[in-house]
Protein backbone atom coordinates (compact mmCIF):
# COMPACT_ATOMS: atom_id res chain seq x y z
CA UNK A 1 -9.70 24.62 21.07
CA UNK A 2 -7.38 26.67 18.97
CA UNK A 3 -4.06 25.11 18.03
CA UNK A 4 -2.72 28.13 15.56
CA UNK A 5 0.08 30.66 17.36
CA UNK A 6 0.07 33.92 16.80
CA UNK A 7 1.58 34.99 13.40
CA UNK A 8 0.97 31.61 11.89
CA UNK A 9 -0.39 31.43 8.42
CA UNK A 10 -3.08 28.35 10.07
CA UNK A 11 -2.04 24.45 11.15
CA UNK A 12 -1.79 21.17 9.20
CA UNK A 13 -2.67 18.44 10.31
CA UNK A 14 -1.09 14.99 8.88
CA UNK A 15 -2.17 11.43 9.45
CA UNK A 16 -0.85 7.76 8.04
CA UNK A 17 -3.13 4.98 7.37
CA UNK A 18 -3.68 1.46 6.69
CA UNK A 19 -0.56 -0.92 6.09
CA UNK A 20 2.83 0.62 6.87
CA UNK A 21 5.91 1.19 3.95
CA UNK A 22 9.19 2.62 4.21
CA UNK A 23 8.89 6.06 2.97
CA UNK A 24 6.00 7.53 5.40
CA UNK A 25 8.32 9.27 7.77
CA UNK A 26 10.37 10.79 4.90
CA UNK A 27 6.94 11.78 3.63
CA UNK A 28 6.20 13.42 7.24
CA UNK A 29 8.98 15.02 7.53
CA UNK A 30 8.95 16.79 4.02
CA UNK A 31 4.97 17.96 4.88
CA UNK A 32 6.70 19.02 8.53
CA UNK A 33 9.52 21.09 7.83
CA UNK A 34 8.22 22.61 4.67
CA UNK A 35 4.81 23.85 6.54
CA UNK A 36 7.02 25.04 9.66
CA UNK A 37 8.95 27.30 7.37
CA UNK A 38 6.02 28.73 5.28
CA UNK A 39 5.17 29.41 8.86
CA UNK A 40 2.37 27.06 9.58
CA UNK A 41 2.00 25.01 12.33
CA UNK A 42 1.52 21.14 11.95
CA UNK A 43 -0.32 18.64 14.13
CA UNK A 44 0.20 14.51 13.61
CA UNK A 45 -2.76 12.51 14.14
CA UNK A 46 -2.22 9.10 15.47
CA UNK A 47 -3.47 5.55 14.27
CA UNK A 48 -4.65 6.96 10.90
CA UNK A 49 -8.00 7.97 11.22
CA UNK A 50 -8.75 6.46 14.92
CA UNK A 51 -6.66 9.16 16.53
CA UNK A 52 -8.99 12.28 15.10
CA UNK A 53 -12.45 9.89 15.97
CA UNK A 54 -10.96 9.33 19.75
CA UNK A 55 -10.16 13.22 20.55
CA UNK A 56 -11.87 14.12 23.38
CA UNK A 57 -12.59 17.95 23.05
CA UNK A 58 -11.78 18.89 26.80
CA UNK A 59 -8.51 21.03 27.15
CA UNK A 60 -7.94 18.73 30.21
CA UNK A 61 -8.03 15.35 28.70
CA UNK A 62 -4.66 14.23 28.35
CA UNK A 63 -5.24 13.52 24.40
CA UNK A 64 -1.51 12.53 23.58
CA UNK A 65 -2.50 8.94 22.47
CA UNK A 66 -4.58 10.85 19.49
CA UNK A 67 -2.73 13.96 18.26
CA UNK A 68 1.09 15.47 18.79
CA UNK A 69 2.17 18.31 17.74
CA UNK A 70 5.58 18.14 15.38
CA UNK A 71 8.83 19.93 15.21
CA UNK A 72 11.89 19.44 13.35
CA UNK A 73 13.95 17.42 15.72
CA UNK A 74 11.05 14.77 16.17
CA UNK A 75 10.69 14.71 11.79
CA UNK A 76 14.21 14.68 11.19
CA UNK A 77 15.07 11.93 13.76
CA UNK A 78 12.12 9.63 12.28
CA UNK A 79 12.85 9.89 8.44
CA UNK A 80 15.57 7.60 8.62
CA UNK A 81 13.68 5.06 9.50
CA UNK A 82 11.07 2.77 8.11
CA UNK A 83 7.00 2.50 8.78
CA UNK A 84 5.21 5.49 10.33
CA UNK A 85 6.20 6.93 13.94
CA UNK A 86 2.53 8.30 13.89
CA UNK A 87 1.04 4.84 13.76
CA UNK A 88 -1.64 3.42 11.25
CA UNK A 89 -5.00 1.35 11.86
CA UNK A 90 -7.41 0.80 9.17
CA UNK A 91 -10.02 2.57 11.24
CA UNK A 92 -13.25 4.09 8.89
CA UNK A 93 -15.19 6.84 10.47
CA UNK A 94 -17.88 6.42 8.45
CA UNK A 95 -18.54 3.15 9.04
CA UNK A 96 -17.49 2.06 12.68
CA UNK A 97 -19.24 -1.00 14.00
CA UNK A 98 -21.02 -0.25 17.87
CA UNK A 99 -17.71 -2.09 19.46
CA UNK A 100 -15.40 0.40 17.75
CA UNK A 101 -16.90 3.62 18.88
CA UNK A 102 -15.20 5.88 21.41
CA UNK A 103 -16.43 4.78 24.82
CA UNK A 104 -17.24 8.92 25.27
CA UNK A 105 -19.89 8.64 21.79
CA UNK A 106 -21.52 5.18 22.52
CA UNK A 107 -24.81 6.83 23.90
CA UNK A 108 -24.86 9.54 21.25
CA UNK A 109 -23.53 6.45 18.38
CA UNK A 110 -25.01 2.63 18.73
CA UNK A 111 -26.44 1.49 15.94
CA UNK A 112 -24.39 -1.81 14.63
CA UNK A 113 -22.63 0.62 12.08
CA UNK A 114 -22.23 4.42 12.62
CA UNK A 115 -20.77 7.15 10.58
CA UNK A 116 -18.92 9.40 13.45
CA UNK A 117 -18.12 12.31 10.39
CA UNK A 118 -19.38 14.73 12.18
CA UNK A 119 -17.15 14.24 15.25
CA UNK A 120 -14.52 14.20 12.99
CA UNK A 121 -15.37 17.49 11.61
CA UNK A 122 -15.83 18.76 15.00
CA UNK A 123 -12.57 17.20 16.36
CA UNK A 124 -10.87 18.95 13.35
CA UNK A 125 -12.17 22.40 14.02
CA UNK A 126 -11.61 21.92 17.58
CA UNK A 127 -7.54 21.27 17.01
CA UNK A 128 -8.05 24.41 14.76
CA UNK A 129 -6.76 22.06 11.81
CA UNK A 130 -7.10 24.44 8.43
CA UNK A 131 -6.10 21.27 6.01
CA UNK A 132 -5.33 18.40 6.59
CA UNK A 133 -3.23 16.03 4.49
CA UNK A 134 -3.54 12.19 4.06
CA UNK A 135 -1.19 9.59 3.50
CA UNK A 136 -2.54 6.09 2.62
CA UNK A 137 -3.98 3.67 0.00
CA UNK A 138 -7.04 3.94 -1.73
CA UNK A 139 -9.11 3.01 1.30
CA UNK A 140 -7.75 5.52 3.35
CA UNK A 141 -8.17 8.12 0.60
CA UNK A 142 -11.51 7.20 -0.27
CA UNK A 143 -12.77 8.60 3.56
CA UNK A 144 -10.32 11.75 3.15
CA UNK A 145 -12.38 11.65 -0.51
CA UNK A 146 -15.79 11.56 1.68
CA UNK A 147 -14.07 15.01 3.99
CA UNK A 148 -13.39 17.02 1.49
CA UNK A 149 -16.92 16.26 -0.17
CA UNK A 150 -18.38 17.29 3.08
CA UNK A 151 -16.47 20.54 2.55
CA UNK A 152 -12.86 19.87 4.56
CA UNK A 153 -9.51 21.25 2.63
CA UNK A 154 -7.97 17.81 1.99
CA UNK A 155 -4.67 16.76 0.07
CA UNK A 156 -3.88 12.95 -0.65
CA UNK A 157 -0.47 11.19 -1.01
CA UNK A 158 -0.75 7.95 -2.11
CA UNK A 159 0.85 5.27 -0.49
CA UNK A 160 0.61 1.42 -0.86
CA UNK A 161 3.57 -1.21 -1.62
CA UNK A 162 0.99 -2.72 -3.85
CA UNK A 163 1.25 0.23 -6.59
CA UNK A 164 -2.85 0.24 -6.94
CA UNK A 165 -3.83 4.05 -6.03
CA UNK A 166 -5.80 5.13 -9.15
CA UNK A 167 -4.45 8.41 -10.67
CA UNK A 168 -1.00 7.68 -9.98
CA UNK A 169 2.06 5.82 -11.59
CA UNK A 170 3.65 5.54 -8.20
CA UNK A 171 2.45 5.15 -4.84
CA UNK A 172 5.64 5.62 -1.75
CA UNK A 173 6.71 2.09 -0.68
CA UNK A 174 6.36 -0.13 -4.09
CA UNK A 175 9.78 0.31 -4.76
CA UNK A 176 11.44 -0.34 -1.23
CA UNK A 177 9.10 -3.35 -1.89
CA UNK A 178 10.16 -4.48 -5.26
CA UNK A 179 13.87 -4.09 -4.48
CA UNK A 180 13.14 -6.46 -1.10
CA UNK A 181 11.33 -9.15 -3.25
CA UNK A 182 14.19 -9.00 -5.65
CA UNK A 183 16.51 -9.45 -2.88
CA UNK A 184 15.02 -12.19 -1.13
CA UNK A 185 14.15 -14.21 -4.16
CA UNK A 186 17.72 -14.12 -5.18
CA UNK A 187 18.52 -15.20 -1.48
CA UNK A 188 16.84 -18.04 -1.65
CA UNK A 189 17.89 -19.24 -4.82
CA UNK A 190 20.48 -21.00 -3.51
CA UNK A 191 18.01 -23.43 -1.22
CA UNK A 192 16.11 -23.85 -4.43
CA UNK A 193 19.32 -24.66 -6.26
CA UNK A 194 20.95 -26.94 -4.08
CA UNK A 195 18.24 -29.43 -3.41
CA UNK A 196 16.63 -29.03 -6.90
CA UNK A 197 12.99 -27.97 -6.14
CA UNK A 198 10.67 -25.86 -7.42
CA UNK A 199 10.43 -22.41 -5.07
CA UNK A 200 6.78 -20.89 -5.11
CA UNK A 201 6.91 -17.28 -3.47
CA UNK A 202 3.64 -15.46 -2.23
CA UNK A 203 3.95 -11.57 -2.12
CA UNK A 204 1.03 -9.06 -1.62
CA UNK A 205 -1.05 -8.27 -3.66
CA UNK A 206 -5.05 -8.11 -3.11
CA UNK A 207 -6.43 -6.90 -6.57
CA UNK A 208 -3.32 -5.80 -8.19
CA UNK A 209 -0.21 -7.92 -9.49
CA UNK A 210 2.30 -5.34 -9.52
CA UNK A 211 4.77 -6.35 -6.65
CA UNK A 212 4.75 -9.98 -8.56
CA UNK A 213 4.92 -8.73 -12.14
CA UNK A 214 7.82 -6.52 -11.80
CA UNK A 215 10.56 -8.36 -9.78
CA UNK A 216 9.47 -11.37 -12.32
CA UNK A 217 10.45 -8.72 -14.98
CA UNK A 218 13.56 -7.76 -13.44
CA UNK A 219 14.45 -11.55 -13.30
CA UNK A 220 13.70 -12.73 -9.70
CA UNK A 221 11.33 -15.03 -11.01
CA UNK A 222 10.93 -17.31 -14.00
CA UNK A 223 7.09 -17.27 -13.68
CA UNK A 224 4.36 -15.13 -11.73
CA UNK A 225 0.87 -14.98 -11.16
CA UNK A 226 -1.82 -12.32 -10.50
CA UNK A 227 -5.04 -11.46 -9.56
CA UNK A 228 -6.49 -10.36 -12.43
CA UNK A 229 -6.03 -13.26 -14.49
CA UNK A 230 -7.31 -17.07 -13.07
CA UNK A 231 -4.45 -19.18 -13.60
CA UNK A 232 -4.14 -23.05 -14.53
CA UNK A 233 -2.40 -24.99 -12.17
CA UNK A 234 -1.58 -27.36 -14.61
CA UNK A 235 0.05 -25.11 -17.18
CA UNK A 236 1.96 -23.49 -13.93
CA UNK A 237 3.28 -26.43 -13.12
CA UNK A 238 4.44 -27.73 -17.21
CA UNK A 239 5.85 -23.96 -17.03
CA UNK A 240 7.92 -24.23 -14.14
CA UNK A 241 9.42 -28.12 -15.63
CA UNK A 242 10.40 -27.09 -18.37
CA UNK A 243 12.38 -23.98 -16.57
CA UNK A 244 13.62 -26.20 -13.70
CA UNK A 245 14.97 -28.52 -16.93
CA UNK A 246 16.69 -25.92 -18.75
CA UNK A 247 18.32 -24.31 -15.73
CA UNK A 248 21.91 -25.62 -14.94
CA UNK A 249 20.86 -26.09 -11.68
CA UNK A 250 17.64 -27.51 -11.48
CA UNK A 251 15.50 -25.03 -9.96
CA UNK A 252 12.39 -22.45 -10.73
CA UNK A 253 10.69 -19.73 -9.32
CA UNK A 254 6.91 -18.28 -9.00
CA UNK A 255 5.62 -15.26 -7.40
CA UNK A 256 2.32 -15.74 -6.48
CA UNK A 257 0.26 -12.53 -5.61
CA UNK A 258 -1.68 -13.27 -2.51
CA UNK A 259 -4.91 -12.33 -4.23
CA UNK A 260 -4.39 -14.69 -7.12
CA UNK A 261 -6.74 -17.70 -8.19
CA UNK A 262 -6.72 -20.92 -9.25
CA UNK A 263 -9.38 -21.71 -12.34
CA UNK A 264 -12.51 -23.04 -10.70
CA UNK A 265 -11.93 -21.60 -7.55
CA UNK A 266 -15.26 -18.67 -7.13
CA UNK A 267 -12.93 -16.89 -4.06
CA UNK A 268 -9.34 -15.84 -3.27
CA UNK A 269 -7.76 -17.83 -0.41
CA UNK A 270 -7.95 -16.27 2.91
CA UNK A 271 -6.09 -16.88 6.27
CA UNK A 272 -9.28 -15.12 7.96
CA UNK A 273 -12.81 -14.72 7.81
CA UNK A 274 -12.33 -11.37 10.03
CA UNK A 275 -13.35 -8.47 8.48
CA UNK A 276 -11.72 -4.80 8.63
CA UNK A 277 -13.71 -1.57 8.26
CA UNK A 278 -13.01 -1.52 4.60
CA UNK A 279 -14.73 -5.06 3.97
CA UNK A 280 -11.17 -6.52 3.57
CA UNK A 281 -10.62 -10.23 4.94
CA UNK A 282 -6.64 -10.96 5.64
CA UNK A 283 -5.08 -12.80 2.62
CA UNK A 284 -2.57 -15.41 3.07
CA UNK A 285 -2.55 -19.21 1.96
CA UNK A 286 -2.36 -19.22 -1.89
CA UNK A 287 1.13 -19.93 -1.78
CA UNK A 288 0.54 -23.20 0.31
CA UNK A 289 -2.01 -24.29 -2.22
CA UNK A 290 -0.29 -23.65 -5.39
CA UNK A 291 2.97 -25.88 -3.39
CA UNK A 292 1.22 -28.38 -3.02
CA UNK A 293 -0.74 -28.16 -6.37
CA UNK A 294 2.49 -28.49 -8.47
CA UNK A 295 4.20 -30.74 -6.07
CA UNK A 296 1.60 -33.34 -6.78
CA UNK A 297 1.26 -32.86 -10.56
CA UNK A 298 5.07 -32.24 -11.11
CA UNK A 299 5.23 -35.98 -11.51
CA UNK A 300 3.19 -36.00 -14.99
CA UNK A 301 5.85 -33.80 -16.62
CA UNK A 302 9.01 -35.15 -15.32
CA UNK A 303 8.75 -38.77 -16.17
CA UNK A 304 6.72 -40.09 -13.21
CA UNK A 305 9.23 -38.37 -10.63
CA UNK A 306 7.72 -35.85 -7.67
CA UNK A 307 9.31 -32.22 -7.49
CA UNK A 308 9.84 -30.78 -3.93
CA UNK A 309 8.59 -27.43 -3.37
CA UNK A 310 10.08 -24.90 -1.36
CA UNK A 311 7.40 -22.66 -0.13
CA UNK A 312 8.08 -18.95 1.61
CA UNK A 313 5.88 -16.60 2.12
CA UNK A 314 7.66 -13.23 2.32
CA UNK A 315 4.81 -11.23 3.88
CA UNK A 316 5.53 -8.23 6.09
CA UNK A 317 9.51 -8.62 5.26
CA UNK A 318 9.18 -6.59 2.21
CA UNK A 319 7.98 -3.52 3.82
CA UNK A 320 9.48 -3.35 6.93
CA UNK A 321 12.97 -1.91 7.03
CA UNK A 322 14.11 1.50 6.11
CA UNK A 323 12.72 3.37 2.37
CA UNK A 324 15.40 3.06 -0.40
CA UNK A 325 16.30 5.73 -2.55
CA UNK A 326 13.07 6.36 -4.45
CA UNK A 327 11.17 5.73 -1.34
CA UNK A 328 13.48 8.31 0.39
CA UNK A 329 13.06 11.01 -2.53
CA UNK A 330 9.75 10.33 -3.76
CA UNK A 331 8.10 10.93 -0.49
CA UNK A 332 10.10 13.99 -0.11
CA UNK A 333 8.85 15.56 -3.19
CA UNK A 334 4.91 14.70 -2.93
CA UNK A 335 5.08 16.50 0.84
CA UNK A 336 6.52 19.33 -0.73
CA UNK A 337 3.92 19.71 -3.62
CA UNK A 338 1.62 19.13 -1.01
CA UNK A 339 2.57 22.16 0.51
CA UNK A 340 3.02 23.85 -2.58
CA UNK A 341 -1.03 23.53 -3.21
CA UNK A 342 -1.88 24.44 -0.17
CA UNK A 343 0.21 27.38 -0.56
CA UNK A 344 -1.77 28.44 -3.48
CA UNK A 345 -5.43 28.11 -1.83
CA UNK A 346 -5.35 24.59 -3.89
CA UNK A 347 -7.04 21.97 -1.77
CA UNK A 348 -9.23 18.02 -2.49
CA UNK A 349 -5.84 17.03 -5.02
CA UNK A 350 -3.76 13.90 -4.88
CA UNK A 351 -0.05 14.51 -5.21
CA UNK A 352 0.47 11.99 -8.12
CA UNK A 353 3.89 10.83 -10.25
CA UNK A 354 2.19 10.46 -13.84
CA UNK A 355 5.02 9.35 -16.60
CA UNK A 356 7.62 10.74 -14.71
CA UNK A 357 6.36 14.41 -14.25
CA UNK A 358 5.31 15.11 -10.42
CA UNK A 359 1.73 16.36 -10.60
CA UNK A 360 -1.93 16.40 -9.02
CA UNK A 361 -4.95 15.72 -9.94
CA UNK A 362 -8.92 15.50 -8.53
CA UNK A 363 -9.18 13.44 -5.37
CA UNK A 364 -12.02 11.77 -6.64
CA UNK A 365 -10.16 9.91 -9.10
CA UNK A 366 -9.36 7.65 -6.11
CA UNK A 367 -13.40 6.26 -6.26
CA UNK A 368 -13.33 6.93 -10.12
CA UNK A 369 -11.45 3.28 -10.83
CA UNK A 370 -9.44 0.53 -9.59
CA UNK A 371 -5.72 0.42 -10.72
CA UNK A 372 -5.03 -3.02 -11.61
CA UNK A 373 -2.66 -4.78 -14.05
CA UNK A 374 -3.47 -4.57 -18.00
CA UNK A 375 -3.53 -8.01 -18.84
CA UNK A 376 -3.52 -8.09 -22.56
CA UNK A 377 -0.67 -5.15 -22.95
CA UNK A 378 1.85 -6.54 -20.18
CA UNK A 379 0.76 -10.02 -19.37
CA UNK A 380 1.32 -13.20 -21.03
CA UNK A 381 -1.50 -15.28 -20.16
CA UNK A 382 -0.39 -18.88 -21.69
CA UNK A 383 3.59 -18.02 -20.77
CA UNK A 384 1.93 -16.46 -17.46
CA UNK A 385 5.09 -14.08 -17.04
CA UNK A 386 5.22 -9.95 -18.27
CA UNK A 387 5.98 -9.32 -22.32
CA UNK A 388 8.89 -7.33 -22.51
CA UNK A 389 8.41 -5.19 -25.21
CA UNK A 390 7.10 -2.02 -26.27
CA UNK A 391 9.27 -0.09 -23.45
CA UNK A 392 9.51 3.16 -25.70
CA UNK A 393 8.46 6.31 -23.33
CA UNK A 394 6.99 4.39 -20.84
CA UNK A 395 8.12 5.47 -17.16
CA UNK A 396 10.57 4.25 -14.73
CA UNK A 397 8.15 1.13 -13.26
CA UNK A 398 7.25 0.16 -17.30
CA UNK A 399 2.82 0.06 -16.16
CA UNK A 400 1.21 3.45 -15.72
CA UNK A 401 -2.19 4.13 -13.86
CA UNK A 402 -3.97 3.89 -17.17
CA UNK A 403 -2.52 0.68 -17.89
């Protein structure tokens, strides 16, 4: 099945994946309307990379659940809001268990784990898809990585509220993210303040402590810890006495990365053994531990007396919601450099924001290395909060993908 009209210079296809952030419609729409004028036609695959392993490739199959085709109105409508109007899963063609496969490819596909690339390929010639570009984390990228190694024209955007694509200073949704956590821990302040407890605050953050580290260095926290550092419970909770002492009114605050650890522990905390098709089990219960950690030792720094905890997890409420400014412009311009590269015959980049500069590089940086915190230059391991110094040319969010 060919897709392409006459006169058009070929058809993009575009596709969201893994968790949702404000900032992947504005990113659609930028990829739509730019392609539509250079006079290319663009397709939007739905549920990430389900919808292009579910196409059935018979003109009379009603295949509207897996593919639409976009226009302006539709883009322009959806960029004002928040998450992704083409849905997400964190589907993995190359590695689909037998229970995940397409009723329509189980006799062809049933092994326990199956790589379904080349009905992927074959779905993708079949729309008459010439690139395709793909908007997700680094597990997301890493299959659109794997496509344009089997010889696919593939672009990349990054996008994660966790801030951990490789390559990349920015990835869309870390700042509608941070400015949420900052938000919300000041909201809650006043709880904290008024009865006097300590406030422990788990955000996300699997392997990377960005979305704790800096809202803690913007102020919404007097402490934080992260993933890449084992923490002492013990030391948290002397740390957050001695702030709850010297503040007027009796209160501190921790942000706890969900993929943090306590010293001893040989595993992160996890609210399910359930796997996805990455090898990812859900998060979710560190901040209950460290509560109740601190509550109980709280009494060995402050004179025999037990500190109440106030305990929130702020989970999916900081990146639901519409994109703020930077996640309303930065989308916008790594669409449009998208389609700039593809333009130019330039295909298997990701769009990147390196030290303020829009740019791309090599999609395989995305397998190359994990983006993660640099302990020793912005981390205070005994304070267990971010240095602040040596801020001289670095860019807007202070920790680059270097480190």
């Amino acid at each position: 099945m060919d897709m392409t009209k006459k006169g058009s210079k070929g058809t993009i296809g575009i596709l969201t994946g893994g968790g949702d952030v404000p900032g992947l419609n504005p990113a659609i729409r930028a990829v739509t309307i730019r392609a539509m004028r250079e006079g290319f036609n663009v397709i939007g695959l739905r549920r990430g990379w389900a919808g292009i392993v579910n196409v059935i490739r018979d003109k009379k199959f009603d295949n509207s659940e897996n593919y639409t085709e976009l226009s302006y109105v539709v883009v322009n409508k959806a960029a004002r809001t928040g998450g992704t109007f083409l849905h997400s899963s964190r589907t993995r063609p190359s590695s689909m268990s037998k229970s995940e496969v397409p009723d329509h490819l189980r006799e062809s596909y049933n092994e326990d784990v199956n790589d379904l690339t080349p009905e992927v390929m074959k779905n993708l010639e079949w729309l008459g898809i010439d690139y395709l570009i793909a908007i997700g984390g680094d597990d997301t990228l890493s299959y659109a990585e794997h496509l344009f190694k089997q010889g696919f024209k593939v672009m990349a955007i990054p996008k994660t509220m966790d801030n951990d694509v490789p390559g990349t200073d920015y990835c869309i949704g870390f700042s509608t993210c941070v400015t949420r956590t900052i938000n919300m821990a000041n909201n809650l302040r006043t709880a904290a303040g008024s009865h006097e407890r300590f406030m422990v605050l788990e955000v996300f953050g699997r392997y990377a402590g960005f979305t704790a580290m800096l809202p803690t260095m913007a102020g919404a926290a007097d402490r934080c810890v992260i993933p890449e550092h084992k923490f002492n419970v013990e030391r948290l909770t002397e740390l957050m006495t001695e702030d709850r002492f010297n503040n007027p009114s009796k209160y501190s605050i921790v942000l706890v990365s969900e993929g943090a650890m306590i010293e001893g522990e040989s595993e992160m905390t996890y609210s399910s053994q359930e796997k996805d098709a990455y090898g990812h089990a859900k998060l979710g219960g560190i901040g209950d531990k460290v509560s109740d950690a601190i509550k109980n030792i709280s009494p060995k720094f402050n004179n025999g007396r037990k500190i109440n905890v106030i305990n929130q997890k702020l989970g999916y409420l900081v990146r639901t919601g519409n994109p703020d400014a930077i996640d309303s412009i930065v989308p916008m311009a790594f669409g449009t450099l998208a389609l700039d590269l593809i333009l130019k015959g330039i295909h298997g980049r990701l769009i990147v924001l390196k030290n303020g500069r829009y740019d791309h590089v090599p999609i395989e940086v995305i397998s190359q290395y994990k983006k993660v915190v640099n302990v020793e230059k912005y981390y205070n391991l005994d304070r267990m909060r971010p240095f602040y110094k040596n801020f001289e040319m670095l860019p807007l969010f202070i920790m680059t993908s270097e480190g």
